[in-house]
PDB file of N, CA and C in Angstrom:
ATOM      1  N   UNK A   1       1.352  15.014 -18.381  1.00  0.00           N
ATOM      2  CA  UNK A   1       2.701  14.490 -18.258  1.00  0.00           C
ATOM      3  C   UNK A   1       2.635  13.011 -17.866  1.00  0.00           C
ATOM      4  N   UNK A   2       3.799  11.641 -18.799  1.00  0.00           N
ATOM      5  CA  UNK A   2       3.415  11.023 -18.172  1.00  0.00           C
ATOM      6  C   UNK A   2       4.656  10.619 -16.986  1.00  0.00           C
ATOM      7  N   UNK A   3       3.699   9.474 -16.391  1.00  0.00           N
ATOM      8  CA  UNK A   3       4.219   9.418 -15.203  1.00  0.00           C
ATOM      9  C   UNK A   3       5.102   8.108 -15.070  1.00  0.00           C
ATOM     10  N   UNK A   4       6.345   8.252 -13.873  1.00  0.00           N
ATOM     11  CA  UNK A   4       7.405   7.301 -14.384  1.00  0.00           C
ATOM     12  C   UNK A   4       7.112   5.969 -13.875  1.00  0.00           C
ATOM     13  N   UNK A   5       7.363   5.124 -14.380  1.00  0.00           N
ATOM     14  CA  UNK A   5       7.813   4.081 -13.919  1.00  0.00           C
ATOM     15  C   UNK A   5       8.345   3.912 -12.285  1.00  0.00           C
ATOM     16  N   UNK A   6       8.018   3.077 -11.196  1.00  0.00           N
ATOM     17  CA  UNK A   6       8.077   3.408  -9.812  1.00  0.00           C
ATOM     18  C   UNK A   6       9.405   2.869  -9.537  1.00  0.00           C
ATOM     19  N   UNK A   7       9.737   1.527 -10.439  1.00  0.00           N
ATOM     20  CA  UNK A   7      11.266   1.325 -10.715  1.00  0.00           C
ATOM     21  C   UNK A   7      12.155   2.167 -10.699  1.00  0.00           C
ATOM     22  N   UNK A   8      11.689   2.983 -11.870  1.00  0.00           N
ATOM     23  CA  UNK A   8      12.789   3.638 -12.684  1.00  0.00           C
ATOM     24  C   UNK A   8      12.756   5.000 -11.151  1.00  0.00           C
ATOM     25  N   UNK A   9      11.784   5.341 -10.837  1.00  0.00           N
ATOM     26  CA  UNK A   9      11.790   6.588 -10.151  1.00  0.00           C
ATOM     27  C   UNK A   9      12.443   5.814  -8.287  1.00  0.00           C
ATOM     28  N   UNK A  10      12.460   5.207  -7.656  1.00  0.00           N
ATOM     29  CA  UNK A  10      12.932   4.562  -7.072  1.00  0.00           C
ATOM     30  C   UNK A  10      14.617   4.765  -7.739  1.00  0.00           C
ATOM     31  N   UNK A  11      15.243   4.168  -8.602  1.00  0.00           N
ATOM     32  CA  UNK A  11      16.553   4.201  -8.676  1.00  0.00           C
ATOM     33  C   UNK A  11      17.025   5.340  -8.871  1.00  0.00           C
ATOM     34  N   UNK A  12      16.577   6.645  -9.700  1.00  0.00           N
ATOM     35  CA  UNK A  12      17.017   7.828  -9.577  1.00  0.00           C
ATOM     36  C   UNK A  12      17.295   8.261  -7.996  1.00  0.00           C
ATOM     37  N   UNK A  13      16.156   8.086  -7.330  1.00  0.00           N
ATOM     38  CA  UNK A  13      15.958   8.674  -6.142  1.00  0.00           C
ATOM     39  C   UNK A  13      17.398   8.110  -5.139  1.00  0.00           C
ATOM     40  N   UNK A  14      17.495   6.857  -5.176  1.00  0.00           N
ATOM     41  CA  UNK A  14      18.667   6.722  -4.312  1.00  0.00           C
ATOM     42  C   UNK A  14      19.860   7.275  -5.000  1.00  0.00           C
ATOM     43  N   UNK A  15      19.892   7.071  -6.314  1.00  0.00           N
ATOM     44  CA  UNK A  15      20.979   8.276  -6.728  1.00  0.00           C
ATOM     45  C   UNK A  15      21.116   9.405  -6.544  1.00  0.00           C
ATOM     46  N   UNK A  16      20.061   9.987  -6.223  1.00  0.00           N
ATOM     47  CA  UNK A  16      20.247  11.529  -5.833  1.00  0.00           C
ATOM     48  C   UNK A  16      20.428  11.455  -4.458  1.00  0.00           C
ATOM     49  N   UNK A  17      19.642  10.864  -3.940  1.00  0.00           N
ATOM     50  CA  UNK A  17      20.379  11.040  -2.245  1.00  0.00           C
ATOM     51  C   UNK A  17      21.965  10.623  -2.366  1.00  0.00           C
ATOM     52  N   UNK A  18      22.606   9.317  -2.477  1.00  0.00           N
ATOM     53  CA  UNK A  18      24.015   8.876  -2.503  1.00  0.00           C
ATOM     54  C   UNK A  18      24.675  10.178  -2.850  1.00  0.00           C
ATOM     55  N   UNK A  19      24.166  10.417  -3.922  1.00  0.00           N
ATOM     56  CA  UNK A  19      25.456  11.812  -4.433  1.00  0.00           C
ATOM     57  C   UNK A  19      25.497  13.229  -3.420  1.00  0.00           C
ATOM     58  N   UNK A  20      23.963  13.125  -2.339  1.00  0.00           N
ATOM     59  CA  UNK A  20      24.347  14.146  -1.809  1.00  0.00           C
ATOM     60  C   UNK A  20      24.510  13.873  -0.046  1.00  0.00           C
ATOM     61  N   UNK A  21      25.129  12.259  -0.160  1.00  0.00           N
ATOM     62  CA  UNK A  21      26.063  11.664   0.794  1.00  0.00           C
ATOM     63  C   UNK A  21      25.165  11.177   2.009  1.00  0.00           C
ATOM     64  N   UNK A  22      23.391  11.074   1.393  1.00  0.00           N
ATOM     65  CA  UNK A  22      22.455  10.375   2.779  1.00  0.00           C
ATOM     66  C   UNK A  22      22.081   8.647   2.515  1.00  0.00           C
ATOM     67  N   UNK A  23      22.231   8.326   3.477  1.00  0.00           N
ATOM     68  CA  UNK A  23      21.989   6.959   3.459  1.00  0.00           C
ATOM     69  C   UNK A  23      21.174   6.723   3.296  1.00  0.00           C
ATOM     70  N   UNK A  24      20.524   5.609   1.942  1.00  0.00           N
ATOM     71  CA  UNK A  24      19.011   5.477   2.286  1.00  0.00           C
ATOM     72  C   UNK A  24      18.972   3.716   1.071  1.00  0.00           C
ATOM     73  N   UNK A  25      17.977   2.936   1.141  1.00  0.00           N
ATOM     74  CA  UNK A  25      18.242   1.684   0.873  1.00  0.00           C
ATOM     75  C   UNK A  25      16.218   1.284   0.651  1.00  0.00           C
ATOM     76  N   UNK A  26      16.325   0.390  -0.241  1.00  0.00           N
ATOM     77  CA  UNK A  26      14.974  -0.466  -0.705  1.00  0.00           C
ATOM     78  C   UNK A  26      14.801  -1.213   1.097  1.00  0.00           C
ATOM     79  N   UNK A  27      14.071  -1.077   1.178  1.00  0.00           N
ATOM     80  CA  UNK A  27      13.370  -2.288   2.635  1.00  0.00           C
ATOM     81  C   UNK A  27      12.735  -2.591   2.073  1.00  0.00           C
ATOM     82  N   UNK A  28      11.535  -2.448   0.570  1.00  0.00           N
ATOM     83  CA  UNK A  28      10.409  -3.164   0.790  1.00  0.00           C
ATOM     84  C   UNK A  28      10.444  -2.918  -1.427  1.00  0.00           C
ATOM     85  N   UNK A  29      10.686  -3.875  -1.615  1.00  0.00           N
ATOM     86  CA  UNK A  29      10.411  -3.720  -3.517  1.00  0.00           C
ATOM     87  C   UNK A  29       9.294  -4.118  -3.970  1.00  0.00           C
ATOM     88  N   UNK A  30       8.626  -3.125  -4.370  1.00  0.00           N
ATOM     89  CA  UNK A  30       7.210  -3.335  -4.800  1.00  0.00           C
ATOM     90  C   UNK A  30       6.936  -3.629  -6.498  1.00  0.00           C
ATOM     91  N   UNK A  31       5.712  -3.278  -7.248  1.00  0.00           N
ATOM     92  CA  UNK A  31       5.968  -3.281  -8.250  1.00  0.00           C
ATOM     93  C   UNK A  31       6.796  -2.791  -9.113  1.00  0.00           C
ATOM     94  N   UNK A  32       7.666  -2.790  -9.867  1.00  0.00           N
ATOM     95  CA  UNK A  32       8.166  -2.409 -11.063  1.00  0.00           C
ATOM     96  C   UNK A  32       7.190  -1.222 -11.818  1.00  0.00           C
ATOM     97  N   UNK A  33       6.328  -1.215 -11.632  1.00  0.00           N
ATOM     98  CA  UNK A  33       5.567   0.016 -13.072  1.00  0.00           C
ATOM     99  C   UNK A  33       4.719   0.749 -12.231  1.00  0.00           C
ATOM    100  N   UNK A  34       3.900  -0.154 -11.335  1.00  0.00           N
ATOM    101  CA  UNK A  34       3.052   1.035 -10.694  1.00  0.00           C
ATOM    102  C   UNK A  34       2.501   0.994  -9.123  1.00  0.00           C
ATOM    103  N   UNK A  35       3.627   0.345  -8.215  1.00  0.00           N
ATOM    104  CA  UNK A  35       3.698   0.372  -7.154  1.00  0.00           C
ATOM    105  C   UNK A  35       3.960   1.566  -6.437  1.00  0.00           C
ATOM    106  N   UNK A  36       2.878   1.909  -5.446  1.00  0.00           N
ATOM    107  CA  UNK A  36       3.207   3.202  -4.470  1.00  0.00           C
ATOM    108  C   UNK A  36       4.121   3.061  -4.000  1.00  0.00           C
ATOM    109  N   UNK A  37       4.884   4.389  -3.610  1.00  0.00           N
ATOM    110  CA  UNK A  37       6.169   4.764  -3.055  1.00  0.00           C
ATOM    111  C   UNK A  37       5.865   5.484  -1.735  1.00  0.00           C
ATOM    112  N   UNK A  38       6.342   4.670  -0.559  1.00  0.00           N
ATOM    113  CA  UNK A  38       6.594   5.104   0.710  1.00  0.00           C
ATOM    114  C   UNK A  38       8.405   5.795   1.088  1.00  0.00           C
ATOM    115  N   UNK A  39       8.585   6.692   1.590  1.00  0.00           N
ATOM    116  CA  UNK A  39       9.993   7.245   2.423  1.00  0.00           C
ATOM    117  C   UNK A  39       9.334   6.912   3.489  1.00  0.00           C
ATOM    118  N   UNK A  40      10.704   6.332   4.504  1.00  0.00           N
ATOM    119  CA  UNK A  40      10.791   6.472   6.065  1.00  0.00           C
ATOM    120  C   UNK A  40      11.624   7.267   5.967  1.00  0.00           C
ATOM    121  N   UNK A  41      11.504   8.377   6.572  1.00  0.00           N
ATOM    122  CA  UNK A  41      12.654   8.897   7.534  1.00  0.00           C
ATOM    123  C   UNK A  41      13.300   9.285   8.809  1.00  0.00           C
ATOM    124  N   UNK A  42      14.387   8.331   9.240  1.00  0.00           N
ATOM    125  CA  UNK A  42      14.763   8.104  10.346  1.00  0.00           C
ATOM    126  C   UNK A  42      15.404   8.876  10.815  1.00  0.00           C
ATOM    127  N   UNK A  43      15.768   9.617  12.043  1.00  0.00           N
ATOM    128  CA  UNK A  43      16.599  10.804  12.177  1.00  0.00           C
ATOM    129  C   UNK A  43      18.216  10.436  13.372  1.00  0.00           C
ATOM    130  N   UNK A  44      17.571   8.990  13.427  1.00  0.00           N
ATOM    131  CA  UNK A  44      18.472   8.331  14.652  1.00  0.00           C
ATOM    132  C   UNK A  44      18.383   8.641  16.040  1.00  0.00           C
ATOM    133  N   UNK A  45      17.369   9.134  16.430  1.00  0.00           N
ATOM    134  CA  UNK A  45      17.283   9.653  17.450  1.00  0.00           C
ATOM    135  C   UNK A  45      15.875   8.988  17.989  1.00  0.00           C
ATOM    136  N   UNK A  46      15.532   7.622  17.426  1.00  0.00           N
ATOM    137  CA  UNK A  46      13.781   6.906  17.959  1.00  0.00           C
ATOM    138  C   UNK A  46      12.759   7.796  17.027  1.00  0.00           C
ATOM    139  N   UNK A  47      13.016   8.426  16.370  1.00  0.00           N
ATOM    140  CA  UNK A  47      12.029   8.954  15.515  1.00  0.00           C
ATOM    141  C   UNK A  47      11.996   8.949  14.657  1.00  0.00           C
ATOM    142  N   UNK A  48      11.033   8.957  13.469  1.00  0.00           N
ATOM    143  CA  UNK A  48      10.607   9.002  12.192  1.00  0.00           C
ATOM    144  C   UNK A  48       9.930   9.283  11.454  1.00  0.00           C
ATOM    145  N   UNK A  49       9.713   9.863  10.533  1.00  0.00           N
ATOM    146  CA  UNK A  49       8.322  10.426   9.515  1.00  0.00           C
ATOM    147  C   UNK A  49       8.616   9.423   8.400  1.00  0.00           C
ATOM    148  N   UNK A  50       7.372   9.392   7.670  1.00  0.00           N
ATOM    149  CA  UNK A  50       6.822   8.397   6.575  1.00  0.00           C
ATOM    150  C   UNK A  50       6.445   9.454   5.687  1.00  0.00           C
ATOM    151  N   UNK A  51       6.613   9.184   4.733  1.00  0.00           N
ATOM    152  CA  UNK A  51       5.839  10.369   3.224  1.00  0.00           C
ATOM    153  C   UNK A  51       5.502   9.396   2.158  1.00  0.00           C
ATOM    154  N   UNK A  52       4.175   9.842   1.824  1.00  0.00           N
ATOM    155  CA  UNK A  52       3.730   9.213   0.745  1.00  0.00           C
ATOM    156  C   UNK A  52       3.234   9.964  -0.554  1.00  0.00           C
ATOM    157  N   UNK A  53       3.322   9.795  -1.728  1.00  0.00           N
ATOM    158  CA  UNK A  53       2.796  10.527  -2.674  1.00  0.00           C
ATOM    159  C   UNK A  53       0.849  10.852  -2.505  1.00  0.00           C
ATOM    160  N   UNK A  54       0.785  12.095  -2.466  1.00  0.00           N
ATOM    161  CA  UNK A  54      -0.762  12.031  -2.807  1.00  0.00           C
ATOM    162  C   UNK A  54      -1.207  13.332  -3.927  1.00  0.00           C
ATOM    163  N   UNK A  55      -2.616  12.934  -3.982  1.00  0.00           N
ATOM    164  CA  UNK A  55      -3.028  13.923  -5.161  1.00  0.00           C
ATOM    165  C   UNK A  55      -2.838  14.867  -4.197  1.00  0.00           C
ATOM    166  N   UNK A  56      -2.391  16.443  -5.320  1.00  0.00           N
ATOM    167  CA  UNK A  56      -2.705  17.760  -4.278  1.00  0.00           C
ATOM    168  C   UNK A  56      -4.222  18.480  -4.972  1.00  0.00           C
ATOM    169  N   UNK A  57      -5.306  18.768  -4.462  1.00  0.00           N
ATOM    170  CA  UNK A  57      -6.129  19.188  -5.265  1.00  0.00           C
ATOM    171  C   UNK A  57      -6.165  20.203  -5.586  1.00  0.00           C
ATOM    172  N   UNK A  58      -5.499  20.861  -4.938  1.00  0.00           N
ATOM    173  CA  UNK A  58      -5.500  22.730  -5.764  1.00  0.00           C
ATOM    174  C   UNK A  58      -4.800  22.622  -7.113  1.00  0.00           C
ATOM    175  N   UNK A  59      -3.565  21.803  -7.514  1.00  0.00           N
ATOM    176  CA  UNK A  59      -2.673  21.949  -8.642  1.00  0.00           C
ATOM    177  C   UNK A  59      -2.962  21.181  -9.194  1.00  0.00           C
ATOM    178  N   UNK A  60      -4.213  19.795  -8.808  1.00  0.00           N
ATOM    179  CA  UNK A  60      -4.100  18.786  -9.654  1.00  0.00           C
ATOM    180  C   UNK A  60      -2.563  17.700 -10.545  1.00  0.00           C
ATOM    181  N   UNK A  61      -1.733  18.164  -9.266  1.00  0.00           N
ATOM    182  CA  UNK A  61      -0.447  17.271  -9.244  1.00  0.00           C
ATOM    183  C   UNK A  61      -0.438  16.442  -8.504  1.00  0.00           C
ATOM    184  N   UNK A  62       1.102  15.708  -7.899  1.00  0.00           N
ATOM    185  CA  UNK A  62       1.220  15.301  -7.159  1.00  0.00           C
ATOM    186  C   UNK A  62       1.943  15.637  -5.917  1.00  0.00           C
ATOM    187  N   UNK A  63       1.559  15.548  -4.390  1.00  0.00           N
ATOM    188  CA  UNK A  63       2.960  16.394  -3.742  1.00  0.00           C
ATOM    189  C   UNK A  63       2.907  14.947  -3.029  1.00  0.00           C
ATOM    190  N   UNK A  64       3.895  15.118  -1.919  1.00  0.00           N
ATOM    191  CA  UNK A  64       4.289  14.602  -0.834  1.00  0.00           C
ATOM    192  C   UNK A  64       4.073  14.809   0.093  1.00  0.00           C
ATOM    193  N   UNK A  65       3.559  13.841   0.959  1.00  0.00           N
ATOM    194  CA  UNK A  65       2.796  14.174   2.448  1.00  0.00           C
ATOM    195  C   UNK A  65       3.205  13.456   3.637  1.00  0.00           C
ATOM    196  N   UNK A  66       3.113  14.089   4.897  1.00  0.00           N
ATOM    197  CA  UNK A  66       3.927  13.662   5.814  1.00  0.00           C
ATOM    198  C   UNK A  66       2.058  12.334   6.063  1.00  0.00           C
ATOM    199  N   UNK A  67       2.307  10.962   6.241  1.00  0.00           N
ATOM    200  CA  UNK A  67       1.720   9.982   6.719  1.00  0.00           C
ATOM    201  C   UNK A  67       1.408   9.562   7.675  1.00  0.00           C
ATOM    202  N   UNK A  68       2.878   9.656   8.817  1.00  0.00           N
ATOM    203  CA  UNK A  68       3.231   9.594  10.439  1.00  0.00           C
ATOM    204  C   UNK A  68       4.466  10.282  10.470  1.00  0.00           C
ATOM    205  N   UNK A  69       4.359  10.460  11.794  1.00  0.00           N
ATOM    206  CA  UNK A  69       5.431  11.003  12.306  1.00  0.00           C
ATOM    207  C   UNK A  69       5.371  11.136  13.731  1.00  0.00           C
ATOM    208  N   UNK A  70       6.620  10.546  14.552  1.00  0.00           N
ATOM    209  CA  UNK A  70       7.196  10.306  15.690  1.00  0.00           C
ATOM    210  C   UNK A  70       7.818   9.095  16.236  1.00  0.00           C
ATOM    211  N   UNK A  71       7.467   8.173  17.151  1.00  0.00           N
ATOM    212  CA  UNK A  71       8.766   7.058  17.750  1.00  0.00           C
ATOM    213  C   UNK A  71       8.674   6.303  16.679  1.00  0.00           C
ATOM    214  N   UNK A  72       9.564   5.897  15.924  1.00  0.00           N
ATOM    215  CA  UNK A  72      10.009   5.066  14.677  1.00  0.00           C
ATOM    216  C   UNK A  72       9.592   3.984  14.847  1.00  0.00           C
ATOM    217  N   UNK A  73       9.730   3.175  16.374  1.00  0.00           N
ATOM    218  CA  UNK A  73       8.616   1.830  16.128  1.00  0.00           C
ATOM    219  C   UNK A  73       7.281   1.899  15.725  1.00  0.00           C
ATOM    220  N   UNK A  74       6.456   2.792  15.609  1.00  0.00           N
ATOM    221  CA  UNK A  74       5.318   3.380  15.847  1.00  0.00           C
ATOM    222  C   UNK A  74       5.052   3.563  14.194  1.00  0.00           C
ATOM    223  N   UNK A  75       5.811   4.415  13.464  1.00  0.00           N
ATOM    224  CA  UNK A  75       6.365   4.566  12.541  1.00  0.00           C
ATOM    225  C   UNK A  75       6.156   3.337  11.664  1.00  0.00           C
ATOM    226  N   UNK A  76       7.424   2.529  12.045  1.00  0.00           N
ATOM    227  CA  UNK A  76       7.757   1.378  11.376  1.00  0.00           C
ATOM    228  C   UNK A  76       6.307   0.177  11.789  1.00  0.00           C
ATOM    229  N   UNK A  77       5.193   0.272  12.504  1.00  0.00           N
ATOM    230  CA  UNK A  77       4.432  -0.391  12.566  1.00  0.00           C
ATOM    231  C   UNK A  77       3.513  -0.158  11.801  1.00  0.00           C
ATOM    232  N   UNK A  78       3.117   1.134  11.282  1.00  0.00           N
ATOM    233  CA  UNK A  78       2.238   1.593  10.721  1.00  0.00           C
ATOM    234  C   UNK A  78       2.411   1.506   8.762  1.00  0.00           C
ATOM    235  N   UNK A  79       4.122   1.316   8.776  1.00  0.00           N
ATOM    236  CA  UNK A  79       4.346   0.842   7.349  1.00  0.00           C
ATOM    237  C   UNK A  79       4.010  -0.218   7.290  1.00  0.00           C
ATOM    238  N   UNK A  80       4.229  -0.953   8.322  1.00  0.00           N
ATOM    239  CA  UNK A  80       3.796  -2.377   7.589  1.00  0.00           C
ATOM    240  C   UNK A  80       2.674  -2.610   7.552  1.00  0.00           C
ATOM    241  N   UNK A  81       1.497  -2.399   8.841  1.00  0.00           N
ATOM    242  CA  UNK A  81       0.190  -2.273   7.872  1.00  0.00           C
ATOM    243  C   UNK A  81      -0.442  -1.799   6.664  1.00  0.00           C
ATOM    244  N   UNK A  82       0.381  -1.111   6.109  1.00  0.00           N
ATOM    245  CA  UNK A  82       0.431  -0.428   4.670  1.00  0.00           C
ATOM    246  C   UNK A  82       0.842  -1.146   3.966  1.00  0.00           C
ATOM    247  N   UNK A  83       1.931  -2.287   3.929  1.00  0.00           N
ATOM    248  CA  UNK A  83       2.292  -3.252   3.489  1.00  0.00           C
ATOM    249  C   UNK A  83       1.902  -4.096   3.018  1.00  0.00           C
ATOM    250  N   UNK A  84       0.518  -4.673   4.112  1.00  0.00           N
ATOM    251  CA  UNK A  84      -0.113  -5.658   4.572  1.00  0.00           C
ATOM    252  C   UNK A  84      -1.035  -5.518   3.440  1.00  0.00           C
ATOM    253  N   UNK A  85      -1.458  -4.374   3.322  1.00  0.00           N
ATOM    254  CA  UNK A  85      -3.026  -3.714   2.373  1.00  0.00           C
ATOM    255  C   UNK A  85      -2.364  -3.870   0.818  1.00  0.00           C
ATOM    256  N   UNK A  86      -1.095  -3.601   0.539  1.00  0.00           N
ATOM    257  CA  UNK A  86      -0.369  -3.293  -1.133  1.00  0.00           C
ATOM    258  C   UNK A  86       0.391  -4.133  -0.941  1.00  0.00           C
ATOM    259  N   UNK A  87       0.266  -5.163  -1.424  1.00  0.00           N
ATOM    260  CA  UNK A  87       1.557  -6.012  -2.092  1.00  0.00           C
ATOM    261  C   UNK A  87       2.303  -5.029  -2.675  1.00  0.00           C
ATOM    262  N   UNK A  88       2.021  -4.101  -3.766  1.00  0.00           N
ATOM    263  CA  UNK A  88       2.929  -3.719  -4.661  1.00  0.00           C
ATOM    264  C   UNK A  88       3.669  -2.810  -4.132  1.00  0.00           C
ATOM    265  N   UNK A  89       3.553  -2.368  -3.108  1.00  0.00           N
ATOM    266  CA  UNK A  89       3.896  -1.303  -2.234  1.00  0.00           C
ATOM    267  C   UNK A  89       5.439  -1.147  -2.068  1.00  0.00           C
ATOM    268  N   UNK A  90       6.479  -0.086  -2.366  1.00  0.00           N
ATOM    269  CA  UNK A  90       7.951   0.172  -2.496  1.00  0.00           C
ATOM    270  C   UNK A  90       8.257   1.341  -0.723  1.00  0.00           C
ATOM    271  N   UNK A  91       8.431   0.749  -0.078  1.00  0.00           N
ATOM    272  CA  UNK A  91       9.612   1.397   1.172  1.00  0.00           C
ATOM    273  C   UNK A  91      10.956   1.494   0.916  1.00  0.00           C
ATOM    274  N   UNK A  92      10.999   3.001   0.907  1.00  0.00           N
ATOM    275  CA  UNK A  92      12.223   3.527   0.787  1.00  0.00           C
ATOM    276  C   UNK A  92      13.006   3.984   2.311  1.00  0.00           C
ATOM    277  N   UNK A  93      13.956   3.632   2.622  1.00  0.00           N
ATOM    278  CA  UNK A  93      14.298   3.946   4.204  1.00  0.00           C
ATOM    279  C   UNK A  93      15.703   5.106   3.500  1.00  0.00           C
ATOM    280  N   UNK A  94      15.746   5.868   4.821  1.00  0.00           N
ATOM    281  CA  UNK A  94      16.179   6.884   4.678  1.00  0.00           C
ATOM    282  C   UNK A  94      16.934   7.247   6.403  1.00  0.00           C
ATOM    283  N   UNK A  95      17.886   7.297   6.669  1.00  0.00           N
ATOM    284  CA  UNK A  95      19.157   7.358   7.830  1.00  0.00           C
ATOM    285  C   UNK A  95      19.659   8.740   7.813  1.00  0.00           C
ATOM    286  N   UNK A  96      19.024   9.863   8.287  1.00  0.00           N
ATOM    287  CA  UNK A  96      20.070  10.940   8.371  1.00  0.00           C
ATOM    288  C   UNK A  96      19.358  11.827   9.286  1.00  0.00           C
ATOM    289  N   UNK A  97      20.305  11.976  10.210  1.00  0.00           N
ATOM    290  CA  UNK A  97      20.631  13.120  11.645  1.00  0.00           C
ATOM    291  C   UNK A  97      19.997  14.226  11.337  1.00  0.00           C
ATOM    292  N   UNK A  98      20.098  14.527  10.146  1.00  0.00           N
ATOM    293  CA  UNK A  98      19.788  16.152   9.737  1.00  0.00           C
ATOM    294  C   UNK A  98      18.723  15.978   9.060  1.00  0.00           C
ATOM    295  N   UNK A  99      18.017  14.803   8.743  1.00  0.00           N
ATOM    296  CA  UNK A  99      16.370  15.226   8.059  1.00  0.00           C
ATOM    297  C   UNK A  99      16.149  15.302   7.327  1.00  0.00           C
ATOM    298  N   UNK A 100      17.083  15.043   5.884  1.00  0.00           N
ATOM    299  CA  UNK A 100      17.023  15.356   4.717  1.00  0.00           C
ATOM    300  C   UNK A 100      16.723  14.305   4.125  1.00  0.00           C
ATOM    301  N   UNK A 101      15.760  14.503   3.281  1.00  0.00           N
ATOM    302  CA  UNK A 101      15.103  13.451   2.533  1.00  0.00           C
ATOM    303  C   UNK A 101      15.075  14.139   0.802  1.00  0.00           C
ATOM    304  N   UNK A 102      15.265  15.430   0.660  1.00  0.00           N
ATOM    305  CA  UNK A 102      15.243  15.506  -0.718  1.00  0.00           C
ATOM    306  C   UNK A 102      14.077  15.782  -1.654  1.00  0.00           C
ATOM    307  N   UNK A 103      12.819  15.242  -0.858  1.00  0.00           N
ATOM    308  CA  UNK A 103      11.724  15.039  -1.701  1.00  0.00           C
ATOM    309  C   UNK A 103      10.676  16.308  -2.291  1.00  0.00           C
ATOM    310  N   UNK A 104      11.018  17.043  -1.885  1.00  0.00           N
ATOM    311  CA  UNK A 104      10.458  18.542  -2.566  1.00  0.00           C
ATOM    312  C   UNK A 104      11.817  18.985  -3.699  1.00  0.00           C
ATOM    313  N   UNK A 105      12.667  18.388  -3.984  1.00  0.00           N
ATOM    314  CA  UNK A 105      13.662  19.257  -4.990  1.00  0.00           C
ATOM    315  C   UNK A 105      13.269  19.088  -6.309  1.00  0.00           C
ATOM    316  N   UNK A 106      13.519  19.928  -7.393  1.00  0.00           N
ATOM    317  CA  UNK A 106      12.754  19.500  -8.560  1.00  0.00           C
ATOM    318  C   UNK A 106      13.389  18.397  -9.126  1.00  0.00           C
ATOM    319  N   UNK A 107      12.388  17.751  -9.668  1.00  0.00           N
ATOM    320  CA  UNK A 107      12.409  16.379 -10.521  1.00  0.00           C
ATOM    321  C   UNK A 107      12.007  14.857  -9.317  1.00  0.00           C
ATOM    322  N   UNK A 108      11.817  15.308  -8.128  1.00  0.00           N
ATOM    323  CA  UNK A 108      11.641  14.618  -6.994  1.00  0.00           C
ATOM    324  C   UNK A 108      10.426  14.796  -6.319  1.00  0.00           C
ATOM    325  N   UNK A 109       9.431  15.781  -6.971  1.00  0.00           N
ATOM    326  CA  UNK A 109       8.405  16.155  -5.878  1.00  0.00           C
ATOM    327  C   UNK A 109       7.214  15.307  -6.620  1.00  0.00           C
ATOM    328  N   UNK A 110       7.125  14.534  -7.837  1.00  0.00           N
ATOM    329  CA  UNK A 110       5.958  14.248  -8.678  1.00  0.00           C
ATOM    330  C   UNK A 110       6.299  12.850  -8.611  1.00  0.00           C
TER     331      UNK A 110
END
């Protein structure tokens, strides 16, 4: 299968969150075609998890993996050394109380 565009998969993605009413916004625009994709997710409460795409080796797909997780400065320090390493690198931030990030639903997990 091929694989999308980080652009193109980036703009779906905030469309699917908007429509299902979570706040979430570009902090960091990376490449256009084949820049890794980081989520923060913030819960408003000083905390946060990070997910990044990785290989899964049992399915030979791709899943989503928790990176960090806990005090959001901590969090948010550790993206940007990730930053630091990928120019091309895309942060997606993500604002919701309830945790929902979306990223296991189909058409969202690859």
């Amino acid at each position: 299968m091929a694989r999308l565009a980080s652009g193109v998969w980036v703009a779906a993605y905030l469309r699917r969150l908007a429509a299902e009413g979570i706040p979430a916004f570009v902090a960091r625009r990376g490449d256009d075609t084949a820049g890794a994709v980081m989520v923060k997710l913030a819960t408003l409460d000083g905390r946060a998890t990070a997910f990044q795409r990785s290989f899964d080796l049992t399915t030979g797909g791709r899943a989503w993996v928790v990176l960090a997780e806990g005090p959001e400065a901590e969090v948010d320090a550790m993206l940007a050394r990730q930053a630091g390493y990928d120019p091309d690198l895309w942060l997606i931030e993500i604002e919701d109380r309830r945790g929902r990030h979306l990223l296991g639903e189909p058409g969202l997990e690859a």
